[in-house]
N, C-alpha and C. Protein backbone atom coordinates (compact mmCIF):
# COMPACT_ATOMS: atom_id res chain seq x y z
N UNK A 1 0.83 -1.19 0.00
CA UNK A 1 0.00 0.00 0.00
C UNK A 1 0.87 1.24 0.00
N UNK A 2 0.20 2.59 -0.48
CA UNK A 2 1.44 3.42 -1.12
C UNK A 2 0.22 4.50 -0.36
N UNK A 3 0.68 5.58 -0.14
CA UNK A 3 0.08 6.84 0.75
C UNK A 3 0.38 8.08 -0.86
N UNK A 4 -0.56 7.96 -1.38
CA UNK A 4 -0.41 8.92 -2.33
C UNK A 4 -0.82 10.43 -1.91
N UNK A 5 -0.08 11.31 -2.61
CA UNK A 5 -0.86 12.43 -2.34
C UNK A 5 -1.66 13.46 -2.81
N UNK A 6 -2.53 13.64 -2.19
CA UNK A 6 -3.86 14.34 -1.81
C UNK A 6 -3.62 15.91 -3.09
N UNK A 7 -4.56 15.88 -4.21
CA UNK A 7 -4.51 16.70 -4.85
C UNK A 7 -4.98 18.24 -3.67
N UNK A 8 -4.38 19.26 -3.83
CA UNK A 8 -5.25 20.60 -3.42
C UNK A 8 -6.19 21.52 -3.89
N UNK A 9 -7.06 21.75 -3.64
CA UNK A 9 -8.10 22.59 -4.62
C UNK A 9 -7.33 24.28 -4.89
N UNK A 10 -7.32 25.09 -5.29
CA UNK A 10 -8.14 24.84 -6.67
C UNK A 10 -7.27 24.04 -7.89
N UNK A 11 -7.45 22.86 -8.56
CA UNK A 11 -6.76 22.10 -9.48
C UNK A 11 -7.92 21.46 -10.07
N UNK A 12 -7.92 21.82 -11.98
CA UNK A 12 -9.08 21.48 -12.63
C UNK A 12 -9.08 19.97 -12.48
N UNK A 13 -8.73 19.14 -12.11
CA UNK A 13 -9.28 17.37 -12.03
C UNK A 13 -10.19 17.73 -11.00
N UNK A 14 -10.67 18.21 -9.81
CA UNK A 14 -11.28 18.41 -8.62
C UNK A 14 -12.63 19.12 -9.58
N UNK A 15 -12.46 19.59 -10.46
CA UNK A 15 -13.80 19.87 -11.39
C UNK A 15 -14.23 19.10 -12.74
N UNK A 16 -14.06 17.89 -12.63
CA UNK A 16 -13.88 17.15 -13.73
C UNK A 16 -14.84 15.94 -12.90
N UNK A 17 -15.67 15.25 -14.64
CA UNK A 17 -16.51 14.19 -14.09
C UNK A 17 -15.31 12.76 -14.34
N UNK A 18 -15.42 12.00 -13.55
CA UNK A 18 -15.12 10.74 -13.39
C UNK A 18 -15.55 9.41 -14.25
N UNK A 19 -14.65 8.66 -14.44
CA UNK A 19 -15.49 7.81 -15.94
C UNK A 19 -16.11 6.81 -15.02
N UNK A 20 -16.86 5.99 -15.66
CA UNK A 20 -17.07 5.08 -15.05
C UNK A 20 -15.92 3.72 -15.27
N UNK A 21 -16.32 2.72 -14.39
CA UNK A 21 -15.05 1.57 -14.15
C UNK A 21 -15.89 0.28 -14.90
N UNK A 22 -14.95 -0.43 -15.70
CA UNK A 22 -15.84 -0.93 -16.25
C UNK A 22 -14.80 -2.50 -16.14
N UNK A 23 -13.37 -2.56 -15.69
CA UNK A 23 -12.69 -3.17 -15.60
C UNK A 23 -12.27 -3.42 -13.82
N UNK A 24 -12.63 -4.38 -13.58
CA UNK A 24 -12.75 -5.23 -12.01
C UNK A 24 -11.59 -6.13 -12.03
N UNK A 25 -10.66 -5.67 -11.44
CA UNK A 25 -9.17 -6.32 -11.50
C UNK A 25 -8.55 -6.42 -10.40
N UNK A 26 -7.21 -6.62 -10.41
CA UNK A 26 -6.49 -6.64 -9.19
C UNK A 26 -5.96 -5.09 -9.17
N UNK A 27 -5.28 -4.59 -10.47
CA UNK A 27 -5.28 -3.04 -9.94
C UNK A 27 -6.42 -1.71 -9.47
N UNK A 28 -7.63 -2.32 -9.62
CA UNK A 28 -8.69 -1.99 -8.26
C UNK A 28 -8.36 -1.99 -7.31
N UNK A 29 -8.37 -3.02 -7.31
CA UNK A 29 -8.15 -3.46 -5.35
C UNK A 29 -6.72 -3.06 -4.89
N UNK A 30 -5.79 -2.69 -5.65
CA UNK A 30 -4.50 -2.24 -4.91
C UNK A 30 -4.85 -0.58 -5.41
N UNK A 31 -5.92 0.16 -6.01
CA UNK A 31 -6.15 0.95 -6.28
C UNK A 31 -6.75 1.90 -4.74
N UNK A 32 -8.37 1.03 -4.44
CA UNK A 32 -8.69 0.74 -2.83
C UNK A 32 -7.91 0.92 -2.12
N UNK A 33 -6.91 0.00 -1.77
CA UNK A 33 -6.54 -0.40 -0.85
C UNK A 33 -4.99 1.35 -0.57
N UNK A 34 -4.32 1.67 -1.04
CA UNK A 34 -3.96 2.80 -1.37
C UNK A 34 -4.46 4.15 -1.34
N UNK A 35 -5.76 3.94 -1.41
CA UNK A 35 -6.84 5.16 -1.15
C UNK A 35 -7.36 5.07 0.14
N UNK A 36 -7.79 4.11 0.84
CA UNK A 36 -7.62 3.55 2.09
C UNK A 36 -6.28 4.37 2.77
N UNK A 37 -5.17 3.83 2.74
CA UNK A 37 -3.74 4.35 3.50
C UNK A 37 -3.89 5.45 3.51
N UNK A 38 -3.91 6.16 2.36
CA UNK A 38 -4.05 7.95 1.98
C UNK A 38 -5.25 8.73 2.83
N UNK A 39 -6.07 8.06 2.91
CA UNK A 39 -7.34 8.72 3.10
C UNK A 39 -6.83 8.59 5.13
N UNK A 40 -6.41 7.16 5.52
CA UNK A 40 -6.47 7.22 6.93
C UNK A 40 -5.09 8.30 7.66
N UNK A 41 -3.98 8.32 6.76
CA UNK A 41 -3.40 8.92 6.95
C UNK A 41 -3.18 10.36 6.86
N UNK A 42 -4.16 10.63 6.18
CA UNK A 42 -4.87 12.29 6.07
C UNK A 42 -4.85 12.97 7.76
N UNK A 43 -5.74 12.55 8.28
CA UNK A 43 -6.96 11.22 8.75
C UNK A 43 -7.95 12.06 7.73
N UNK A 44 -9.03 10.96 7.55
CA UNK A 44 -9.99 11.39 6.72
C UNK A 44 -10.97 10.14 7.16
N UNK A 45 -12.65 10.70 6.64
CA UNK A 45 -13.45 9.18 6.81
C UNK A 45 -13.87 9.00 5.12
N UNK A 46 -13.46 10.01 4.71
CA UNK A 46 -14.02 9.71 2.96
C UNK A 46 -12.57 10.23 1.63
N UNK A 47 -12.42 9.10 0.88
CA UNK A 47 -11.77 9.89 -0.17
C UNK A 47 -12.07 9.11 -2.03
N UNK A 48 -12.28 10.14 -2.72
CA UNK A 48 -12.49 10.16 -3.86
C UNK A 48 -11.45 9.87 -4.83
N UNK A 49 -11.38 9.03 -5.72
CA UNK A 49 -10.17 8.86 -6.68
C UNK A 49 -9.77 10.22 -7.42
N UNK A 50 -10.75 11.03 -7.52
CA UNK A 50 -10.12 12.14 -8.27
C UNK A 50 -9.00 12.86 -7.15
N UNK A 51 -9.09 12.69 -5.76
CA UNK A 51 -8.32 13.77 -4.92
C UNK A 51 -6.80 12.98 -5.28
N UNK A 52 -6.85 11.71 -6.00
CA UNK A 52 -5.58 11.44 -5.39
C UNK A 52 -5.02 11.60 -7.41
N UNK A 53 -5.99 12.40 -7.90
CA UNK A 53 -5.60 12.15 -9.98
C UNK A 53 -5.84 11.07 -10.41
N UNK A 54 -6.96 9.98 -10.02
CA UNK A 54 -7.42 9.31 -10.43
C UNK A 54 -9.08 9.50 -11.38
N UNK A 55 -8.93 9.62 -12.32
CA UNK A 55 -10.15 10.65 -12.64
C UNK A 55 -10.99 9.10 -12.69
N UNK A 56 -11.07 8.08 -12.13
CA UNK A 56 -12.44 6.68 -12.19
C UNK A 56 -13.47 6.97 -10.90
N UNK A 57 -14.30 6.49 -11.32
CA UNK A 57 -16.15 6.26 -10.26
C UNK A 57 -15.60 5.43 -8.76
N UNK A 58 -14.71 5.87 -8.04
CA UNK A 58 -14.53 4.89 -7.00
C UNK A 58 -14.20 6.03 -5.55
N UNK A 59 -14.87 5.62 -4.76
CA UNK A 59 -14.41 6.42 -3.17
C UNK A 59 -14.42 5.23 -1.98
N UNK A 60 -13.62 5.53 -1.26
CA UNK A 60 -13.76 4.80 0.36
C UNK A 60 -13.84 5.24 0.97
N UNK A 61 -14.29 4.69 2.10
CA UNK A 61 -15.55 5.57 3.45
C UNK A 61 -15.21 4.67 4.55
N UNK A 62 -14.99 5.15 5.56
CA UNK A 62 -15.05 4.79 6.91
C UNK A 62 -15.63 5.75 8.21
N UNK A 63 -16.55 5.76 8.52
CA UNK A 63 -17.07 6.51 9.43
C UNK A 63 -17.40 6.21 10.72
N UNK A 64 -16.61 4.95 11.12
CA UNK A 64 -16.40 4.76 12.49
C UNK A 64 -15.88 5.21 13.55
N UNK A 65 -16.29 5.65 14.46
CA UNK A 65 -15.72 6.22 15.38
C UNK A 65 -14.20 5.84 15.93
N UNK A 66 -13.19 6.73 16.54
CA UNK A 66 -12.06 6.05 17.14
C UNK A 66 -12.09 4.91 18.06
N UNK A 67 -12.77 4.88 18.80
CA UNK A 67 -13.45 3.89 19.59
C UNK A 67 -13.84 2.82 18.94
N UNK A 68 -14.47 3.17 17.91
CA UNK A 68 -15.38 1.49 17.37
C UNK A 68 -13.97 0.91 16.33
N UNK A 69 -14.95 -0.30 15.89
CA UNK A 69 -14.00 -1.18 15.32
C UNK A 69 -14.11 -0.30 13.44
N UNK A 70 -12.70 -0.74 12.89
CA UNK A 70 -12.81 0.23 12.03
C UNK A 70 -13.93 -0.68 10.85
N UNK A 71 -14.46 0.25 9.87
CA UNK A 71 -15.78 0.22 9.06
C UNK A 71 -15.72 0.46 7.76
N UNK A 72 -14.33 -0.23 6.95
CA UNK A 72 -13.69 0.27 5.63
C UNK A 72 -15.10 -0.23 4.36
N UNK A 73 -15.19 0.90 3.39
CA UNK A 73 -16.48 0.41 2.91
C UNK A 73 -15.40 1.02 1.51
N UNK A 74 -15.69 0.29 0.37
CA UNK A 74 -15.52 0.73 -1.09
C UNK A 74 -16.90 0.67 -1.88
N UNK A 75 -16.92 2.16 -2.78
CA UNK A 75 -17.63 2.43 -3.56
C UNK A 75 -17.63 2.69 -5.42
N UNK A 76 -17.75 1.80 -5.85
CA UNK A 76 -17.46 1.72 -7.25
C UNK A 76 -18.90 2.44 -8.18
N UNK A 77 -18.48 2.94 -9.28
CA UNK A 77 -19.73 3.63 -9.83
C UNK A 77 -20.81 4.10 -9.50
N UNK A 78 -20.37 4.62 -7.73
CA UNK A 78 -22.13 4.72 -6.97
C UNK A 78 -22.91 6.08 -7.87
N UNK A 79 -24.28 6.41 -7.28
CA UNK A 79 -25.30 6.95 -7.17
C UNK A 79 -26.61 6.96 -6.62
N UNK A 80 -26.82 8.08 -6.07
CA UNK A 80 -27.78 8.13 -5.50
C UNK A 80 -29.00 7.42 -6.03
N UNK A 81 -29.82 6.38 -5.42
CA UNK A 81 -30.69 6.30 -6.06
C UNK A 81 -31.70 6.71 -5.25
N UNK A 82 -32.38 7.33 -4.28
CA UNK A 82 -33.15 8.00 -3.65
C UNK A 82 -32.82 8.97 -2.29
N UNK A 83 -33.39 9.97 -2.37
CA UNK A 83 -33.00 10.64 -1.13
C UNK A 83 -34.68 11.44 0.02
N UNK A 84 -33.95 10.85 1.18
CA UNK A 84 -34.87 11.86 1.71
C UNK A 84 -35.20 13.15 1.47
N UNK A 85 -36.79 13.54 2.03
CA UNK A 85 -36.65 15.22 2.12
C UNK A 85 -36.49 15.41 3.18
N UNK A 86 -36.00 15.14 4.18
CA UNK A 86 -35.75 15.50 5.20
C UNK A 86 -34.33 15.61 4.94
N UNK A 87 -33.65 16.45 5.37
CA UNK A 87 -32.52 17.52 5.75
C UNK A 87 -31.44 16.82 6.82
N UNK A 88 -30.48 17.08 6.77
CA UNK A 88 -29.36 17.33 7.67
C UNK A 88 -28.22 18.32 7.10
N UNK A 89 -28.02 19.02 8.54
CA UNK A 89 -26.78 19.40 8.49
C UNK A 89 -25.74 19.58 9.39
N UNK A 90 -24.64 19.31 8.22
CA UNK A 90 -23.29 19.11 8.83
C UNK A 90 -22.09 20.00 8.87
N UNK A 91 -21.76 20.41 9.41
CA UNK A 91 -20.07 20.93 9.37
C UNK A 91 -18.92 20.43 8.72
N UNK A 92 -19.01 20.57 6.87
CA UNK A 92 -17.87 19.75 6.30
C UNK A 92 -16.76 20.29 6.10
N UNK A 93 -15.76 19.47 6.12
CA UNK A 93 -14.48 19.61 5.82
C UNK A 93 -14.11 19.13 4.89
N UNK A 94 -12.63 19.07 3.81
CA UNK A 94 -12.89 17.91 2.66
C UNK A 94 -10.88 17.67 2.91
N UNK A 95 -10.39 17.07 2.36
CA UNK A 95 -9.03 16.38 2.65
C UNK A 95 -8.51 17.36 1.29
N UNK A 96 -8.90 17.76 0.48
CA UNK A 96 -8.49 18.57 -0.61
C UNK A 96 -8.50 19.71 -0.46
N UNK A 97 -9.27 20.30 1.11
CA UNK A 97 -9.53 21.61 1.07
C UNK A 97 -9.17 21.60 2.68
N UNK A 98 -7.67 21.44 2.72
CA UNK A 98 -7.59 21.40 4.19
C UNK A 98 -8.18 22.71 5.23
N UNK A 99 -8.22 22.26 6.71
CA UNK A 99 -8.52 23.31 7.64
C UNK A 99 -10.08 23.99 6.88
N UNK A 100 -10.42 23.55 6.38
CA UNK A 100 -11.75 24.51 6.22
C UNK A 100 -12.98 24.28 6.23
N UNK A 101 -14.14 24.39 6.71
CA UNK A 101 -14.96 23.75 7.27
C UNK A 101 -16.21 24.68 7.19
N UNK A 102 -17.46 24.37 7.09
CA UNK A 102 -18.58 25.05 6.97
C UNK A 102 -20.07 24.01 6.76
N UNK A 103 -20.96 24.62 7.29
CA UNK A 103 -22.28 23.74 7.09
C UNK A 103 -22.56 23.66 5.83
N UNK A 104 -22.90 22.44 5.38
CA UNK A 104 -23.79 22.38 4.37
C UNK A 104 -25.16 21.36 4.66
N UNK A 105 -26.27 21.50 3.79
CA UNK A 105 -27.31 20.67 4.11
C UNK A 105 -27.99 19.94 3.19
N UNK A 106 -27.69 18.73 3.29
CA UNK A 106 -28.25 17.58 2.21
C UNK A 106 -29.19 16.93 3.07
N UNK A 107 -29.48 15.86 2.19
CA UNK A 107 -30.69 14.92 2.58
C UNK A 107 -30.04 14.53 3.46
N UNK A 108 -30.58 13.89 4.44
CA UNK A 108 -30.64 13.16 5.42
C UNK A 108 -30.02 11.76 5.61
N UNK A 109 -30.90 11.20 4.57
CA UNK A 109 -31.10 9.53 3.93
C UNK A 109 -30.79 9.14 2.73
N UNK A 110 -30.26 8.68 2.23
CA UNK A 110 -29.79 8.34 0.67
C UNK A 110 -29.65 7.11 0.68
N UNK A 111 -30.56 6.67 -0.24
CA UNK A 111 -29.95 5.23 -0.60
C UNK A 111 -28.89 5.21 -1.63
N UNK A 112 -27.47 4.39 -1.75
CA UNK A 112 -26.65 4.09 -2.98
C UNK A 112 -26.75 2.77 -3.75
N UNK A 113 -26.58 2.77 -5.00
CA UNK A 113 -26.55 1.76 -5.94
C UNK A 113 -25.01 1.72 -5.95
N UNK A 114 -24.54 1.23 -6.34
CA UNK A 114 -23.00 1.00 -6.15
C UNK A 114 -22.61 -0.61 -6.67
N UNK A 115 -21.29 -0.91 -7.24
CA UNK A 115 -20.73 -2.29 -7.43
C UNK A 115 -19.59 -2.18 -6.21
N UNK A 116 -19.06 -3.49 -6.15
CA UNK A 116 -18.20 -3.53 -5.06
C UNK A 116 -16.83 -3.97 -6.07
N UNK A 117 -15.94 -4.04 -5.18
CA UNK A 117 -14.83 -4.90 -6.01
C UNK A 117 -14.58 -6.06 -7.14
N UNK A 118 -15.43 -6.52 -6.96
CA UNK A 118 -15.83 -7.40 -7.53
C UNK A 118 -16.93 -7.29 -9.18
N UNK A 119 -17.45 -6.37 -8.56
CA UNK A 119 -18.15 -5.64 -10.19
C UNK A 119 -19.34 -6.18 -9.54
N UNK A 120 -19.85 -6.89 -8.45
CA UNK A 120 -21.59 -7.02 -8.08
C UNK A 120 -21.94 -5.91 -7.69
N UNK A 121 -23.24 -5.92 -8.17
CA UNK A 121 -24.10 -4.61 -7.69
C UNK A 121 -24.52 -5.11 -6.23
N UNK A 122 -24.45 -3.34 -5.64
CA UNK A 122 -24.89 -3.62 -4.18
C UNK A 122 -25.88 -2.67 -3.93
N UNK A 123 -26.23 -1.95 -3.04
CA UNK A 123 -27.26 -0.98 -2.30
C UNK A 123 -26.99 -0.64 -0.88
N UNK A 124 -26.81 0.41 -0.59
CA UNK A 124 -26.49 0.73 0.73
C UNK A 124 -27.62 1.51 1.40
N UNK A 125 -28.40 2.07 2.37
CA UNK A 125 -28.76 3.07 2.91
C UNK A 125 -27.92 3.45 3.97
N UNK A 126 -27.89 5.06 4.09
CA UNK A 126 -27.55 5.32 4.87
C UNK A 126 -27.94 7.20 5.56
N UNK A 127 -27.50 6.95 6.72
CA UNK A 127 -28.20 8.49 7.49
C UNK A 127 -27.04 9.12 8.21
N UNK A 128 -27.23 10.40 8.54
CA UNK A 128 -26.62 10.85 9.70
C UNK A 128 -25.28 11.29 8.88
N UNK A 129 -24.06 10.70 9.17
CA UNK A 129 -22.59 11.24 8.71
C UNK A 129 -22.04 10.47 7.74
N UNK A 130 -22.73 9.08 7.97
CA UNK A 130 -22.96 8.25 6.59
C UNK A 130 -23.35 8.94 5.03
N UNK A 131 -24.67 9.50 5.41
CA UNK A 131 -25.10 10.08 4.20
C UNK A 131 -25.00 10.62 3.88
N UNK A 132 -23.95 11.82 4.97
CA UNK A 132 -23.28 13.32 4.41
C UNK A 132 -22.08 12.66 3.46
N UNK A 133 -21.25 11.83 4.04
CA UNK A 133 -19.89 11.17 3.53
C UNK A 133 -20.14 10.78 2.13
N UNK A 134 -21.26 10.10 1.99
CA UNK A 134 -21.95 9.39 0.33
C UNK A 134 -21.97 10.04 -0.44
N UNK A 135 -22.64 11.62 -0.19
CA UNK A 135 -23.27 12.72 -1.00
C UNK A 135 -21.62 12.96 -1.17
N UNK A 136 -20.81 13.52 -0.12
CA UNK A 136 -19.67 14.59 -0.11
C UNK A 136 -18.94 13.65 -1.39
N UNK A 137 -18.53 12.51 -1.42
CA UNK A 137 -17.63 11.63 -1.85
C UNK A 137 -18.62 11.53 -3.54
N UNK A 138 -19.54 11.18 -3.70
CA UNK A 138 -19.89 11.27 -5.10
C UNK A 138 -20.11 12.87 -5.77
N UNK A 139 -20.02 13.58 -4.69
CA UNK A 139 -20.02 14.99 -5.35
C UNK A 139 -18.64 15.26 -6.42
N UNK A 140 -17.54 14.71 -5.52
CA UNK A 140 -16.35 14.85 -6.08
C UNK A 140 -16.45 13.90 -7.51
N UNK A 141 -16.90 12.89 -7.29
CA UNK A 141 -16.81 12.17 -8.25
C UNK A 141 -17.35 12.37 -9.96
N UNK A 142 -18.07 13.74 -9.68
CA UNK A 142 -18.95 14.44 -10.59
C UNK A 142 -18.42 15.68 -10.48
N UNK A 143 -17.50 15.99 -10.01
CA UNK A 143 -16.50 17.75 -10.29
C UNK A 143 -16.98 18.51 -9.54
N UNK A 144 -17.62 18.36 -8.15
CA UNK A 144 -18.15 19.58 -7.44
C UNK A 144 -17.76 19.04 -5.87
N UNK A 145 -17.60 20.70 -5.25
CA UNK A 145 -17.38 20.30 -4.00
C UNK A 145 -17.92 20.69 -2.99
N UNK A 146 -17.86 20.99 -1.70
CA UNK A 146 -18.59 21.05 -0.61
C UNK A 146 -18.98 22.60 -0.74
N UNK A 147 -17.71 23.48 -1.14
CA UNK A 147 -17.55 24.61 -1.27
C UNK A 147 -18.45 25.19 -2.04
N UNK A 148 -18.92 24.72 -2.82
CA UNK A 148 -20.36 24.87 -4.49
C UNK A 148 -21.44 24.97 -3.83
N UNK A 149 -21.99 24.49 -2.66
CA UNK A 149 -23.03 24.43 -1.71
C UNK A 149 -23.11 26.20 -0.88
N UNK A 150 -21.90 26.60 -1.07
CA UNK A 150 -21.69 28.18 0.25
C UNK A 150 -21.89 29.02 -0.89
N UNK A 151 -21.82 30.30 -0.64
CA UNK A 151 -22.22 31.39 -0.86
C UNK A 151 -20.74 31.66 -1.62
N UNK A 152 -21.16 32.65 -2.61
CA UNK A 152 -20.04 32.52 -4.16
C UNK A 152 -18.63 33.84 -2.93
N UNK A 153 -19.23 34.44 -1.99
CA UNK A 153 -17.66 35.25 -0.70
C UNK A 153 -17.29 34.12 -0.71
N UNK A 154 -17.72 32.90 0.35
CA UNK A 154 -17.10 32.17 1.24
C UNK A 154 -16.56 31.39 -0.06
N UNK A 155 -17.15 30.95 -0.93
CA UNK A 155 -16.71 30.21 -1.65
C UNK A 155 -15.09 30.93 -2.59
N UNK A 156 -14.99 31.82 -3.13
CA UNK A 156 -14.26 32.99 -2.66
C UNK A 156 -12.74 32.71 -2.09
N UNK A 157 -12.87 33.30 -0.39
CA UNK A 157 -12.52 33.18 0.10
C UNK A 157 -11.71 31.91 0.75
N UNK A 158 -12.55 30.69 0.60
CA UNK A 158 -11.67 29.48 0.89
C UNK A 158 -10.75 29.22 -0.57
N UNK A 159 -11.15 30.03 -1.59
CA UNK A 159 -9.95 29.42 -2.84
C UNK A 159 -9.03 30.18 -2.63
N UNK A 160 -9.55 31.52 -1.94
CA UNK A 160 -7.95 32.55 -2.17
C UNK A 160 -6.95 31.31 -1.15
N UNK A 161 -7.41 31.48 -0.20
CA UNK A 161 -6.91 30.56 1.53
C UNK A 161 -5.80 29.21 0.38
N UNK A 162 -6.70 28.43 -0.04
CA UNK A 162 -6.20 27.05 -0.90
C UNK A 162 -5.37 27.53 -1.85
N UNK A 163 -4.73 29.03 -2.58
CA UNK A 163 -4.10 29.48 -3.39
C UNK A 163 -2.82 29.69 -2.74
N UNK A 164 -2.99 29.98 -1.57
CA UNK A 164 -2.13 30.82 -0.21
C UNK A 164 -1.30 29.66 -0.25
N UNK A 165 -2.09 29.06 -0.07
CA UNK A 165 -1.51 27.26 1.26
C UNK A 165 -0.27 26.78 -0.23
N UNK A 166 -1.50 26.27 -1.29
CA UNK A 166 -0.08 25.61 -2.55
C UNK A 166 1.10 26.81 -2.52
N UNK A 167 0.65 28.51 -2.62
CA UNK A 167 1.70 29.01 -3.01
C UNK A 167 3.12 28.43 -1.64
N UNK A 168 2.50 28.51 -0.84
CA UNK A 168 3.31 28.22 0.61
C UNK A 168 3.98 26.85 0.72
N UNK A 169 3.30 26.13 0.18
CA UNK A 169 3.75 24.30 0.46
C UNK A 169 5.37 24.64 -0.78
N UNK A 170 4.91 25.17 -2.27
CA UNK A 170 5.56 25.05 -3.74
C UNK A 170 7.34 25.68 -3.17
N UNK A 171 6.69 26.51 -1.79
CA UNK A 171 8.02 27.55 -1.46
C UNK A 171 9.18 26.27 -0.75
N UNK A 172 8.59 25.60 0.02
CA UNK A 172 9.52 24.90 1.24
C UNK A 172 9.91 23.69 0.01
């Protein structure tokens, strides 16, 4: 497993749609499994193949608490296939858009269609930080980010911040 690194916004792949996967192999699963390392070593509970320049339909999710036992989930070609109207909101952050954080409010409940490693179709429901993580993680997967949800200042403002940070990282 290899700890790749984490594209920064603003970078046009982070606005770019994702193909779909149509090939179920072993470089999947060492694909996973790599996005996994990256994502825990962030720390992160969600990451998208595009954050790492992978422009394919695939994210992993873990939203287990430190305490609980860990809850590694892979998502291949998902989509929403139904959502509540009922609401939640959350305080997101994204691993591409370090330190920055703001409410946004999606459904609640989402069910996903999704294949697994294997190329079987599956179905998930899920609520609460689950279903923020689903939405956040296929957003990317379709070129949009948490930031597209705020107001066109804040939105703004966190790119100047993410312009700051690369100019600062490019210096050392």
């Amino acid at each position: 497993m290899t700890i790749r690194p984490i594209i920064i916004h603003p970078d046009p792949r982070l606005k770019k749609n994702c193909d779909l996967i149509t090939c179920f192999d072993t470089s999947l699963k060492d694909l996973s499994d790599d996005m996994f390392e990256t994502m825990y070593n962030a720390p992160g509970i969600g990451l998208a193949a595009s954050q790492i320049g992978v422009m394919s339909q695939i994210f992993v999710m873990d939203c287990a608490l430190k305490e609980e036992k860990p809850n590694p989930l892979v998502f291949i070609n998902p989509i929403v296939s139904w959502s509540s109207e009922e609401t939640f909101t959350h305080n997101e952050g994204c691993l591409s858009i370090p330190e920055q954080y703001d409410d946004v409010t999606r459904p609640a409940v989402v069910r996903i269609s999704y294949q697994n490693l294997e190329g079987k179709a599956s179905e998930l429901l899920c609520e609460g930080i689950e279903a923020t993580c689903v939405q956040h993680e296929i957003d990317h997967l379709n070129g949009k980010l948490f930031i597209d949800y705020l107001s066109s200042l804040k939105r703004r403002m966190i790119t100047d911040k993410m312009k700051k940070l690369k100019r600062e990282i490019v210096r050392k």
